[in-house]
Protein backbone atom coordinates (compact mmCIF):
# COMPACT_ATOMS: atom_id res chain seq x y z
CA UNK A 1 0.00 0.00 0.00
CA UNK A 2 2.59 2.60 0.79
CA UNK A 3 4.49 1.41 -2.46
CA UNK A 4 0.98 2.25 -4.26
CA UNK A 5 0.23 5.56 -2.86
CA UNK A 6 4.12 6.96 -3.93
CA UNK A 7 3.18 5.79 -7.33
CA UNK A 8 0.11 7.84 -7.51
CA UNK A 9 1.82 10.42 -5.34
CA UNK A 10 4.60 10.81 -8.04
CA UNK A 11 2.19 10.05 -10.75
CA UNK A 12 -0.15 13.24 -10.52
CA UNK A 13 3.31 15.29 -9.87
CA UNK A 14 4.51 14.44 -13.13
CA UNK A 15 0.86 15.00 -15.00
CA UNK A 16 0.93 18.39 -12.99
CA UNK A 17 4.26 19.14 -15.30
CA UNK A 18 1.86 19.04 -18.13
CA UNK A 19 -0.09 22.23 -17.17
CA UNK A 20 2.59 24.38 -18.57
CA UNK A 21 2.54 22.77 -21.74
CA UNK A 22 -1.32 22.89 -22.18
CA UNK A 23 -0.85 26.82 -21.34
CA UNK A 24 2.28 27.24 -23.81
CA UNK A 25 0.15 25.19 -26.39
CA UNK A 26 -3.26 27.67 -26.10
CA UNK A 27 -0.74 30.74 -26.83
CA UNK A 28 0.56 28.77 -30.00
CA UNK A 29 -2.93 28.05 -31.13
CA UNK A 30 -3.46 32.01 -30.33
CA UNK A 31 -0.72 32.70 -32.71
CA UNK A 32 -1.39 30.59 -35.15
CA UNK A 33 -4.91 32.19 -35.94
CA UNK A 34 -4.80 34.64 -39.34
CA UNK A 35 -7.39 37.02 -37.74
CA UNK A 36 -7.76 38.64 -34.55
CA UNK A 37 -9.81 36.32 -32.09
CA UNK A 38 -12.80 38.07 -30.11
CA UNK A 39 -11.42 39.24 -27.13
CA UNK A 40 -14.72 38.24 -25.58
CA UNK A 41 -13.88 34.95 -25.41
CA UNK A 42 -11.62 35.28 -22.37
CA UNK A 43 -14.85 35.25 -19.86
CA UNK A 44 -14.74 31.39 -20.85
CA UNK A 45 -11.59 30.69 -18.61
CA UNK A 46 -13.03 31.26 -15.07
CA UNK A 47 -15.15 28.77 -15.94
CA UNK A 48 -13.32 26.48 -17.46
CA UNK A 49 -11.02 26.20 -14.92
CA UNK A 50 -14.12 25.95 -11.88
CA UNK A 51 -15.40 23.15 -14.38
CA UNK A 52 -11.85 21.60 -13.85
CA UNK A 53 -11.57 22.17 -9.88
CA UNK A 54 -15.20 20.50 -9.44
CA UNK A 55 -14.33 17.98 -11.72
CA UNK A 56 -10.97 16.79 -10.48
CA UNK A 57 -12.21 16.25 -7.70
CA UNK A 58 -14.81 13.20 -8.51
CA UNK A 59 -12.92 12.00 -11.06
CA UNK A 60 -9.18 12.06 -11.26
CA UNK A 61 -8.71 11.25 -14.77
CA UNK A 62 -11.98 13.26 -16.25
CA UNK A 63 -10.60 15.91 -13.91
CA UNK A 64 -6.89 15.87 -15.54
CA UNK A 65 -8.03 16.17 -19.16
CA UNK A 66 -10.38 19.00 -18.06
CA UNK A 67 -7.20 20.77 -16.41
CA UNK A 68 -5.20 20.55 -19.65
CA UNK A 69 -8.25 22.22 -21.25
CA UNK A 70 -8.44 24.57 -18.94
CA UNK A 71 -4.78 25.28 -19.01
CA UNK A 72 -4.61 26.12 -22.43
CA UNK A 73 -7.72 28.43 -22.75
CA UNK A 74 -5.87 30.69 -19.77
CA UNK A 75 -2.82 30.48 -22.43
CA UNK A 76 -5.04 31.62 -24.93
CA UNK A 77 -6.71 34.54 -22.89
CA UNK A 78 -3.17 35.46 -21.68
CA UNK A 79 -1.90 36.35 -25.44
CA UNK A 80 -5.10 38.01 -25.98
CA UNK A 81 -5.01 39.95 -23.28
CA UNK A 82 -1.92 40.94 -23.42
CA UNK A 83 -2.34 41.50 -27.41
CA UNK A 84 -5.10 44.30 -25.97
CA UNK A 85 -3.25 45.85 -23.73
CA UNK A 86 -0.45 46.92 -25.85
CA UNK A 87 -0.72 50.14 -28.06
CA UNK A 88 -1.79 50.38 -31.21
CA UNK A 89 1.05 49.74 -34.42
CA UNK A 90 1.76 53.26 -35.79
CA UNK A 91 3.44 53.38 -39.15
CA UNK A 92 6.46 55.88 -39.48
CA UNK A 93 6.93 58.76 -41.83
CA UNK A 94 8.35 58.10 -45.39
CA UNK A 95 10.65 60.88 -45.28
CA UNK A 96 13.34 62.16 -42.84
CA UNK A 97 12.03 64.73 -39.76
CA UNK A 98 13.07 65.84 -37.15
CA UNK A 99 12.17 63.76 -33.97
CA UNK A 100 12.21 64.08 -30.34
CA UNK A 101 12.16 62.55 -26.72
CA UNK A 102 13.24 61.22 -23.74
CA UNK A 103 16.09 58.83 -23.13
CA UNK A 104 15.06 55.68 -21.83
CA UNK A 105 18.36 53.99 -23.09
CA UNK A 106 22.11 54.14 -24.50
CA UNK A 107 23.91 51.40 -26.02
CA UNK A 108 27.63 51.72 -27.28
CA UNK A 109 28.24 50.17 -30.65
CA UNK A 110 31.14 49.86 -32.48
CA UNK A 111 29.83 52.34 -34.96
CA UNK A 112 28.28 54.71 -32.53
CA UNK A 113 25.86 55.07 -30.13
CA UNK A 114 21.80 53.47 -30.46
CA UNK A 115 19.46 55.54 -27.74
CA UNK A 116 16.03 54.66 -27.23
CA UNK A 117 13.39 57.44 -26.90
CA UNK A 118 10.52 57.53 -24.88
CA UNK A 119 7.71 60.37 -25.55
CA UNK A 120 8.72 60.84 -28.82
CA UNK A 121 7.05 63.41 -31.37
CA UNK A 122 7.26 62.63 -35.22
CA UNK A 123 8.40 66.84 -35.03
CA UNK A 124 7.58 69.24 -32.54
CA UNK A 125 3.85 69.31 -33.22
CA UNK A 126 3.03 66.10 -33.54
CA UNK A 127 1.56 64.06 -30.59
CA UNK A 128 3.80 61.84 -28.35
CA UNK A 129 3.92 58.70 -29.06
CA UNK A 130 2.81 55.43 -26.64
CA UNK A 131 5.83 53.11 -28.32
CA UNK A 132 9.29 53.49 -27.98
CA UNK A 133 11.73 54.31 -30.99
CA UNK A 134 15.64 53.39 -31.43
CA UNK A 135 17.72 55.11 -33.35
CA UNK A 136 21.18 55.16 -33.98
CA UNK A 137 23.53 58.10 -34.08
CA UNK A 138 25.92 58.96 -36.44
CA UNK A 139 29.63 57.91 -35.86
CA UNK A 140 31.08 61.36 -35.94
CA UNK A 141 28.33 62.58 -33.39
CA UNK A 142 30.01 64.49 -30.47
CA UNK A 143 27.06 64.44 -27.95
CA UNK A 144 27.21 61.95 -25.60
CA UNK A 145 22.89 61.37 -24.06
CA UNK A 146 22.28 59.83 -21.12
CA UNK A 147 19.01 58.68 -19.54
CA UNK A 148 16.81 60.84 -18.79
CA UNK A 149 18.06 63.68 -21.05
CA UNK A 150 16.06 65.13 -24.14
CA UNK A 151 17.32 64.24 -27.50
CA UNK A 152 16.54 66.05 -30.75
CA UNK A 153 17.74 64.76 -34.51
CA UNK A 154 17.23 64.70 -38.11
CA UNK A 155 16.15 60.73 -38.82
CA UNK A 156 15.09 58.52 -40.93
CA UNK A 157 12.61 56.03 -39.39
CA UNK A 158 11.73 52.63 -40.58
CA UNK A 159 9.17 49.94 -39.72
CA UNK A 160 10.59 46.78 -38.83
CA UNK A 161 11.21 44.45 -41.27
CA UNK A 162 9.28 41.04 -42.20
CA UNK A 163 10.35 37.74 -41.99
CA UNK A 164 13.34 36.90 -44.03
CA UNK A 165 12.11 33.35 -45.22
CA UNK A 166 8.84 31.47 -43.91
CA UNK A 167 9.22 30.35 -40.57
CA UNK A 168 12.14 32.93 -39.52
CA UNK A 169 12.20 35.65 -37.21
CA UNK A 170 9.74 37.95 -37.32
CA UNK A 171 10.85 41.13 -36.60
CA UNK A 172 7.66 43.12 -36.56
CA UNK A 173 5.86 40.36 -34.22
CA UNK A 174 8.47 41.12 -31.54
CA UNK A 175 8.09 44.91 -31.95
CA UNK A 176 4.83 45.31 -31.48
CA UNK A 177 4.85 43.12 -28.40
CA UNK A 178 7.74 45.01 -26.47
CA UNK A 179 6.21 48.18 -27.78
CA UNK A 180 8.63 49.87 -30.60
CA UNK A 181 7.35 51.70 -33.22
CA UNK A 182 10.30 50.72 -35.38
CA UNK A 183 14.21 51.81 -35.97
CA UNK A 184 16.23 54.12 -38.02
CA UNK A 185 19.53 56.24 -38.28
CA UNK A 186 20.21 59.94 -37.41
CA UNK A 187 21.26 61.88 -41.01
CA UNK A 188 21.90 65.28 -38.57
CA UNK A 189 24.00 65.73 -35.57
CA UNK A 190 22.09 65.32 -32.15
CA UNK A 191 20.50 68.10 -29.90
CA UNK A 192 20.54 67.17 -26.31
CA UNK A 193 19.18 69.00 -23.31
CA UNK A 194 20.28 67.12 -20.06
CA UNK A 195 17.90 65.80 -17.61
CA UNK A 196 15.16 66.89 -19.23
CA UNK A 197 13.07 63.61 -18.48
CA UNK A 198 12.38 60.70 -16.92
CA UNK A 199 14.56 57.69 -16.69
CA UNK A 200 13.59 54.07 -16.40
CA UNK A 201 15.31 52.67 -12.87
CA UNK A 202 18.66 51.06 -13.16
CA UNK A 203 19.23 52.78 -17.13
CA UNK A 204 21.78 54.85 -15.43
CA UNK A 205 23.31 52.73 -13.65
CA UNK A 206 23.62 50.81 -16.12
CA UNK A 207 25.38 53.07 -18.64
CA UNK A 208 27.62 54.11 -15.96
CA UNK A 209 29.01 50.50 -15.29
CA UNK A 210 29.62 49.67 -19.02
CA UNK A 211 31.74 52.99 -18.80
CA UNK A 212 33.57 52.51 -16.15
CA UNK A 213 34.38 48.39 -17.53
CA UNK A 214 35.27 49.83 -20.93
CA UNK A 215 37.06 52.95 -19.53
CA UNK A 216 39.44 50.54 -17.52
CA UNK A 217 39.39 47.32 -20.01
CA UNK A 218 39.51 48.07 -23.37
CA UNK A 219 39.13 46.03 -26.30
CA UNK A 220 36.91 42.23 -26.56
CA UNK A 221 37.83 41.66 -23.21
CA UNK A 222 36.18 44.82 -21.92
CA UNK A 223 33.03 44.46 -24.09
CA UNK A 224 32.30 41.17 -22.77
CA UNK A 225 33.29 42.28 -18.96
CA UNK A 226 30.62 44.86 -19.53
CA UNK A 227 27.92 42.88 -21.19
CA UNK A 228 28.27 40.34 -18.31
CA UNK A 229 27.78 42.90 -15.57
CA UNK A 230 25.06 44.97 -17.89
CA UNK A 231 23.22 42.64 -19.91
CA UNK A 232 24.26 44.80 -23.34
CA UNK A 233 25.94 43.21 -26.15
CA UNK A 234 25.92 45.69 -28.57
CA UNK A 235 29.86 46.54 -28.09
CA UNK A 236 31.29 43.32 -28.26
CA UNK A 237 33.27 42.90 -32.00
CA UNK A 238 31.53 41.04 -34.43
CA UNK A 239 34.40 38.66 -34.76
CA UNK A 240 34.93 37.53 -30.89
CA UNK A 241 30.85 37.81 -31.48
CA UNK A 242 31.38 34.95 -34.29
CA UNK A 243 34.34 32.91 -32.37
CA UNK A 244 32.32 32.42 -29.48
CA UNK A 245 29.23 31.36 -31.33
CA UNK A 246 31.38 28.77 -33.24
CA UNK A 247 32.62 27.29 -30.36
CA UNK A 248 29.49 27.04 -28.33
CA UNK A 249 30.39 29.80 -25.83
CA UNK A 250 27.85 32.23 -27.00
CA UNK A 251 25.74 31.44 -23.85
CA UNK A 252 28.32 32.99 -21.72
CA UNK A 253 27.43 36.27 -22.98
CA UNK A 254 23.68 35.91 -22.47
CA UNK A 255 23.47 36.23 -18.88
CA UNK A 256 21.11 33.38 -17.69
CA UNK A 257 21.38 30.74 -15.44
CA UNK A 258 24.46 30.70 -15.05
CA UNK A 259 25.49 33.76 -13.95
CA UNK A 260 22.68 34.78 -11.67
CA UNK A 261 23.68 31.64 -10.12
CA UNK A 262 26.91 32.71 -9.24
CA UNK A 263 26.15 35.84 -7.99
CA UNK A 264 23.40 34.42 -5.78
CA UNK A 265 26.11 31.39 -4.62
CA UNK A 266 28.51 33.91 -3.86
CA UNK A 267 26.00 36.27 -1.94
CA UNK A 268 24.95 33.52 -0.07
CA UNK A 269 28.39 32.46 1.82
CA UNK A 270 29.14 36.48 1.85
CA UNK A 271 26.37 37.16 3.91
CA UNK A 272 26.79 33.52 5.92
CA UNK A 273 30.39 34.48 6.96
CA UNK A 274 29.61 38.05 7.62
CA UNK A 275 26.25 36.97 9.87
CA UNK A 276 28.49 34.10 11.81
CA UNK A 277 31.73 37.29 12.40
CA UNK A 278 28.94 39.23 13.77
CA UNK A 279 27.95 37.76 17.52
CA UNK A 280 24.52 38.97 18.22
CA UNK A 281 23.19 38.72 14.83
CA UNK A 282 24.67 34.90 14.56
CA UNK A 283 22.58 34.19 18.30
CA UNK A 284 19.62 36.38 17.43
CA UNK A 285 19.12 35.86 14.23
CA UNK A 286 17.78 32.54 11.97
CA UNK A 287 20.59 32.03 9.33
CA UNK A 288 18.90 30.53 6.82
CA UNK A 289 16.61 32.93 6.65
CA UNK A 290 19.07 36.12 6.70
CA UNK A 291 21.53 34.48 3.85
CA UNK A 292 18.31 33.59 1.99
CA UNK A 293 17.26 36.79 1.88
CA UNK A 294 20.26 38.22 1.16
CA UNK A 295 20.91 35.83 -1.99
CA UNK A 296 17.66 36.61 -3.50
CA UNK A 297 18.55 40.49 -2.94
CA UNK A 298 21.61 40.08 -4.74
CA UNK A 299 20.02 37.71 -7.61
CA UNK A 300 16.72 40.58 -7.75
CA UNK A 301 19.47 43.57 -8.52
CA UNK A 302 20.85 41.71 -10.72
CA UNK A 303 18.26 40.38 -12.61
CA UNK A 304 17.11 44.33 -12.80
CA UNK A 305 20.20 45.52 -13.77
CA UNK A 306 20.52 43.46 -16.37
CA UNK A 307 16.86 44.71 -17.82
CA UNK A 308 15.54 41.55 -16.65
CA UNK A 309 15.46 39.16 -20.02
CA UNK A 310 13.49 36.29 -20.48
CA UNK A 311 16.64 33.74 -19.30
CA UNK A 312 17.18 35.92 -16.03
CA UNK A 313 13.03 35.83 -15.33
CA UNK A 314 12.98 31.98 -15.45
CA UNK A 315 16.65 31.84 -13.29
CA UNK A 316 14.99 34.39 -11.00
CA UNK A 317 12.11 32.34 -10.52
CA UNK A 318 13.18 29.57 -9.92
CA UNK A 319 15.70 30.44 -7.61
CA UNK A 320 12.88 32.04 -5.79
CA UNK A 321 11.20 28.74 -5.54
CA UNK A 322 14.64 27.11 -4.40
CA UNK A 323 15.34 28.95 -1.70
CA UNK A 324 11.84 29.01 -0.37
CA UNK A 325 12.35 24.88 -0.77
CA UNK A 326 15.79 25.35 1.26
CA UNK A 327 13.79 27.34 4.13
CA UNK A 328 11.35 24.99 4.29
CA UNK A 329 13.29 21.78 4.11
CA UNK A 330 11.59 20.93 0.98
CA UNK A 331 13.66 19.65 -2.14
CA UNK A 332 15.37 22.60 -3.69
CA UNK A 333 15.84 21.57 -7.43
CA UNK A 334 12.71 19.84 -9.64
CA UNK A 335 10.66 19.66 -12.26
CA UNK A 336 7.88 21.43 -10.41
CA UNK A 337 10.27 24.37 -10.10
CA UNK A 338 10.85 24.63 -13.71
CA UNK A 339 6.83 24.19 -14.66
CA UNK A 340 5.79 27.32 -11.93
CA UNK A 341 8.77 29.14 -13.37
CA UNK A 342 7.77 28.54 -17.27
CA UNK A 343 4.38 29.55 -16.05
CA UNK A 344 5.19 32.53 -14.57
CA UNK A 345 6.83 33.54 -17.29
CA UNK A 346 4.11 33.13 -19.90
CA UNK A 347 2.04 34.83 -18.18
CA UNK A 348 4.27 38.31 -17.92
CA UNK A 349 5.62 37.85 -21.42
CA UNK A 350 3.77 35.08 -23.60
CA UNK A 351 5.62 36.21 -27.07
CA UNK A 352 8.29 35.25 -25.29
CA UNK A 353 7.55 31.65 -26.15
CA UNK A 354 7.77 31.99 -29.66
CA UNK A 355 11.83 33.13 -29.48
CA UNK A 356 15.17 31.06 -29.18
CA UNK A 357 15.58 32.18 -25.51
CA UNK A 358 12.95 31.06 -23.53
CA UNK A 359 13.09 27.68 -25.48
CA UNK A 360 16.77 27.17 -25.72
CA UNK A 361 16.85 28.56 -21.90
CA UNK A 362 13.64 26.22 -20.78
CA UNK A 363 15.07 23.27 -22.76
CA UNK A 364 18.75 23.38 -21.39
CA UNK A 365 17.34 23.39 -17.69
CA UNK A 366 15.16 21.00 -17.97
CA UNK A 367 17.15 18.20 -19.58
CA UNK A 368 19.81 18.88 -17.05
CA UNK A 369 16.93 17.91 -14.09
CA UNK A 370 15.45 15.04 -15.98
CA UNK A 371 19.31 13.83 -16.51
CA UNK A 372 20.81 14.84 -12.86
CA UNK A 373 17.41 12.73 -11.55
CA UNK A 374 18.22 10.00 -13.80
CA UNK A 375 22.28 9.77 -13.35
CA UNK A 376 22.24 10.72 -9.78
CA UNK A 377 21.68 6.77 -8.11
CA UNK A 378 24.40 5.83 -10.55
CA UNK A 379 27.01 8.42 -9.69
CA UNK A 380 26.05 8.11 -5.26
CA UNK A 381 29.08 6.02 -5.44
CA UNK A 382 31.23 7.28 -7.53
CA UNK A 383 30.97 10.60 -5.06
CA UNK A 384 31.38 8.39 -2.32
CA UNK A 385 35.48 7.59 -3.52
CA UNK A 386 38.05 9.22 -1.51
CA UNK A 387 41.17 10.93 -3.25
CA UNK A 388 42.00 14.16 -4.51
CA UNK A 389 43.11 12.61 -7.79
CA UNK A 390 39.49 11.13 -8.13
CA UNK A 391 37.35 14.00 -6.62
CA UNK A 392 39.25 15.98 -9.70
CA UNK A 393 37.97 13.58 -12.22
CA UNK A 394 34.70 13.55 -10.98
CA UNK A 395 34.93 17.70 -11.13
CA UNK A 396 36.01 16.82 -14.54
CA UNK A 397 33.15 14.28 -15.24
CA UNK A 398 30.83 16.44 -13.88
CA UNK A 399 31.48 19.49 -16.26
CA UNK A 400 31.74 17.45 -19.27
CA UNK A 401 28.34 15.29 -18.56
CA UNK A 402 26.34 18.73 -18.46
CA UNK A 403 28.26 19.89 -21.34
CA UNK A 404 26.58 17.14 -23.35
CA UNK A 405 23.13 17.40 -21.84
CA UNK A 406 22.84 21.45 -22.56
CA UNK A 407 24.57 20.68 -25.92
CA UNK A 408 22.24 17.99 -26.72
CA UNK A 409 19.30 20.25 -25.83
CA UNK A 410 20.11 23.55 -27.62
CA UNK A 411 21.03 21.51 -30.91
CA UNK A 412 17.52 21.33 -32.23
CA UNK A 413 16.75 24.68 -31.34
CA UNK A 414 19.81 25.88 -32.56
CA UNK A 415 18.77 24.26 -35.82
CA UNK A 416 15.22 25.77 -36.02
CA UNK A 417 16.41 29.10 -35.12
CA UNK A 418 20.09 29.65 -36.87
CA UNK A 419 20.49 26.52 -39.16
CA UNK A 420 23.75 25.60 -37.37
CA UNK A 421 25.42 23.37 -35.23
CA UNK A 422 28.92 23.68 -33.18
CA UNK A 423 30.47 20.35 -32.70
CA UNK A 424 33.19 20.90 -30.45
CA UNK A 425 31.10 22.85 -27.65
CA UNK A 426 31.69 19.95 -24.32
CA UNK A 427 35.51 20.74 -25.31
CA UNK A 428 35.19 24.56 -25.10
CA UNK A 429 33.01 24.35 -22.28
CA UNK A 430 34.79 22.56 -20.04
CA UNK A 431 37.12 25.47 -19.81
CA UNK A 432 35.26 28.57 -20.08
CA UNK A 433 32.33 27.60 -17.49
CA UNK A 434 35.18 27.34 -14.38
CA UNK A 435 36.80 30.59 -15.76
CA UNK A 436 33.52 31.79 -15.38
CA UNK A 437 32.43 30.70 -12.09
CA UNK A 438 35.59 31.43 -10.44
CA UNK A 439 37.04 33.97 -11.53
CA UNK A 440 35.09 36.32 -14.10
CA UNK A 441 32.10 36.70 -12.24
CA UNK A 442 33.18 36.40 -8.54
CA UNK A 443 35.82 39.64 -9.47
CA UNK A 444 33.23 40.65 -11.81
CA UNK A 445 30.87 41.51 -8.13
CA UNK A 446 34.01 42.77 -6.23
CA UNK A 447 34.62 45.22 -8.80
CA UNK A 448 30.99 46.34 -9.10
CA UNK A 449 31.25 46.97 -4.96
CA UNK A 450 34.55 49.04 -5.18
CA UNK A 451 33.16 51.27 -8.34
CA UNK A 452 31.75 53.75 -5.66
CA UNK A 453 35.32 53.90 -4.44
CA UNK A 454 37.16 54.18 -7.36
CA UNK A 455 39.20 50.94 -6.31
CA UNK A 456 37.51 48.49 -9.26
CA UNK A 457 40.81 48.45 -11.05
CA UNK A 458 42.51 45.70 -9.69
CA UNK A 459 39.41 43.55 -9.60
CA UNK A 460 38.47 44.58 -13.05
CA UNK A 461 42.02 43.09 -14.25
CA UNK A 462 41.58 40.00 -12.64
CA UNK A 463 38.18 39.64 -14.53
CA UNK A 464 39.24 40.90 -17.82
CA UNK A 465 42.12 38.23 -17.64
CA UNK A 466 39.94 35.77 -17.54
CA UNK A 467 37.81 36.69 -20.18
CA UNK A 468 40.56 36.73 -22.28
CA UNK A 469 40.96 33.34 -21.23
CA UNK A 470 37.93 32.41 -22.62
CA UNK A 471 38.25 34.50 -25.89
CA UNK A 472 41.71 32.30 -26.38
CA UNK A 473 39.70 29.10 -25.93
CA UNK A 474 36.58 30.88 -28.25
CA UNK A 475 39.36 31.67 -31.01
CA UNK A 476 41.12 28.57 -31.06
CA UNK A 477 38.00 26.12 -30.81
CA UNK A 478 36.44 28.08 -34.02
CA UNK A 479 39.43 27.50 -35.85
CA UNK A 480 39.23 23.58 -35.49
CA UNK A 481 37.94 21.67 -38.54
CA UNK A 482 34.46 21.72 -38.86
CA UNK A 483 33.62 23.77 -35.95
CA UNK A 484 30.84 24.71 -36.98
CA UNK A 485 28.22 23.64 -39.72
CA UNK A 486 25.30 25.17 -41.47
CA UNK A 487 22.26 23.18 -41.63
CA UNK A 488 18.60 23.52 -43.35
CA UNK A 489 16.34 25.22 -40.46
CA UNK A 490 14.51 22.52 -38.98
CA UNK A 491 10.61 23.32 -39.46
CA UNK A 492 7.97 23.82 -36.35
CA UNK A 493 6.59 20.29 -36.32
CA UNK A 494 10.43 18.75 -36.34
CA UNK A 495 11.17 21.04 -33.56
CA UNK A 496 7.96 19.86 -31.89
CA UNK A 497 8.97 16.32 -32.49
CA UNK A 498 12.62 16.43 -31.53
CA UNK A 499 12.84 17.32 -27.43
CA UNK A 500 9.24 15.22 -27.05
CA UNK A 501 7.63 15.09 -23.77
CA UNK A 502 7.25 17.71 -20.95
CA UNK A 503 9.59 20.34 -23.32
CA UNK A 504 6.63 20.65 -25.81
CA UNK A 505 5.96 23.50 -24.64
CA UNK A 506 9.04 25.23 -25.82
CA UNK A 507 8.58 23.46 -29.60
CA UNK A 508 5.94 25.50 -31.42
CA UNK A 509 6.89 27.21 -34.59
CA UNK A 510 8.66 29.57 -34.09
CA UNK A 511 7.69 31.40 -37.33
CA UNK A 512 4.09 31.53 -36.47
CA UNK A 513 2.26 33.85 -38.22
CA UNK A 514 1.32 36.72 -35.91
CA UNK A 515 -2.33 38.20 -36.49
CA UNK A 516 -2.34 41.23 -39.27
CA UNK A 517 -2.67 43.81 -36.31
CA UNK A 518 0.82 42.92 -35.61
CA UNK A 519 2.53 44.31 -38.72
């Protein structure tokens, strides 16, 4: 009997991991309509999903099939009502004007500098608008905006473009969802009048570190110190760009997992060894509860500062759920985690699911769960072996087994979304993810501290060294034979097909045709 009721116990835990698919599959089928649905048709989900409740609980399996239905109508009235809520598509002028507004954002590019504007005015009559525009400036432009400031210039604004080929990224899908009216380049020199405006929260800070990194480190190794600390990877050099996606490092640069991680690990034995020096707070105080909190502080800022994409909303999320599992004695790591955290996310950002990084970022997590819960009887022993010779290689073993489970993940969405494949990605890896976690982003943090002080320079060196570290290991595993080959773009259904199971969620097409509002 108690061998039966774990089996049923574990049985509705795993159909529970479909609810997040049934929701990712109603905001497919919302995308994959030609016409705008009627938006009256989300007063059908509180029902639906009372129908469900009352069901489940007479009938367990009637009850389950009714919560997958019910699932995926909330999907459904999710995309539509987020599809409501955001303004109206303007198109831009055909011909160059002069436009205005308010700084929301600065990115350094190789060529220049690309603000966003806020508030902006197709000329100085013209009404403000409710989307955002991006422009960049021209090379030889000697103002310098920052956040917050008012910005004037000659442009020429463009809508964004369509779909390359069927089934690729579409362009003007994503813009109308994050609210951009379109792009375009300045022809005149910029007018700026400082602190004119309003500034979104961290935009500041955030220029200011990428500054202060590039000031100090210049070069690859600066670019990439700054676009881990800032989330921007606009200044990075299209060749290092290139070398790390050959060699299967490009995830490095996309803050994720990973590094939010880190910063959270290291916050967490910061704030342990600074509560335990400290008498009175080590007697008075719970300490899980204080380093707990002061992890998820640390991983919050972060996720802010880096503008808070998709991969550092999932990592967020779930490490929210994991240390809420540590404080309660509850398993920190599962399935479960992943499926409120995929949730969570669809339901602040549901385009999202169409793009490359909630799948690829979904997909990589999850198959390193399934695989740790599968491997982990088998390798109790081998963790068990004394030696420091052996510990080593199972350091070793360790790296290179999740090498192959992310890489074997990512490959088909790499395929559906790029049309290529790196082959020599476990090798590259298994050197550039220690770099990382012990030394990059650990000095990475220190220097981010001592920037107030004007002491970041020695930390700053330590991190920059070990980025070039990894841009050695980026160079020289591109230039191996067949690092990387082009494929055929795998189509919707294949990608569907491919990761099977609970991670068909993550597999619809992600060329979907977006309703005709959207373009």
């Amino acid at each position: 009997m108690a061998r039966a009721a774990e089996a049923f116990a574990t049985e509705r835990q795993h159909k529970a991991l479909w609810l997040p698919v049934a929701m990712g599959a109603g905001i497919l089928f919302c995308f994959s309509l030609r016409s705008k649905p009627d938006e009256r048709l989300i007063g059908l989900v509180p029902p639906l999903i009372i129908t469900a409740f009352l069901v489940a609980r007479r009938w367990a399996f009637f009850g389950w099939l009714s919560a997958l239905v019910a699932a995926g109508s909330f999907g459904f009235a999710i995309m539509l009502w987020h599809a409501q809520r955001a303004p109206p598509p303007i198109s831009p002028p055909p011909r160059a004007l002069v436009i205005q507004g308010v700084v929301q954002n600065v990115q350094a590019l190789p060529q220049g500098l690309r603000v966003t504007l806020g508030q902006a005015q197709f000329g100085p009559e013209a009404p403000k608008l409710e989307r955002s525009l991006r422009i960049r400036l021209r090379n030889d432009d000697p103002g310098r905006p920052a956040p917050g400031d008012l910005l004037s210039v000659r442009a020429l604004i463009r809508a964004p473009a369509a779909p390359a080929y069927p089934g690729a990224w579409d362009f003007q899908r994503a813009a109308f969802f994050s609210g951009q009216v379109g792009v375009g380049f300045a022809i005149g020199a910029a007018e700026i009048i400082p602190g004119a405006g309003e500034a979104p929260p961290f935009s500041g800070l955030r220029r200011d570190l990428e500054a202060w990194v590039l000031a100090v480190l210049p070069g690859a190794a600066g670019a990439i110190s700054a676009a881990l600390l800032t989330g921007s990877q606009s200044v990075i050099p299209r060749a290092d760009l290139d070398a790390m996606r050959d060699s299967g490092l490009a995830h490095i640069l996309s803050v994720s997992g990973l590094h939010i991680a880190i910063v959270m690990s290291v916050s967490f034995w910061v704030t342990r060894m600074l509560a335990a020096l400290y008498r009175p707070v080590a007697l008075r105080v719970p300490g899980k509860l204080l380093v707990g909190c002061g992890a998820l502080f640390a991983g919050g800022f972060y996720m802010l500062l880096t503008d808070a994409q998709v991969p550092m909303q999932r990592s967020f999320a779930m490490a929210c759920l994991v240390t809420l599992a540590i404080l309660a004695g509850r398993k920190a790591i599962s399935l479960r985690g992943l499926a409120w955290a995929a949730a969570a996310v669809m339901i602040f950002d549901p385009a999202s699911l169409l793009g490359p990084s909630f799948q690829i970022s979904f997909a990589v997590v999850l198959a390193l769960i399934a695989g740790w819960e599968a491997l982990q009887p088998r390798l109790a022993g081998l963790r068990c072996q004394k030696g420091l010779a052996w510990r080593i290689g199972f350091g070793v073993l360790g790296l290179m087994m999740t090498s192959v489970l992310a890489g074997s993940a990512t490959a088909p969405f790499g395929l559906a979304h790029f049309g290529r494949l790196q082959w020599y990605g476990v090798a590259a890896n298994a050197v550039a993810v220690p770099l990382t976690s012990f030394i990059i982003m650990p000095a990475g943090m220190l220097a981010a501290l001592l920037m107030p002080l004007g002491l970041e320079a020695p930390a700053l060196w330590v991190m920059g060294s070990g980025v070039e570290g990894i841009l050695w290991v980026a160079r020289t595993v591109a230039a191996w034979p067949v690092a990387t080959e082009s494929a055929t773009p795998i189509p919707g259904w294949g990608l569907a097909v491919l990761p099977s199971g609970s991670a068909g969620y993550a597999c619809g097409d992600a060329g979907g045709a977006p309703w005709a509002y959207c373009r």
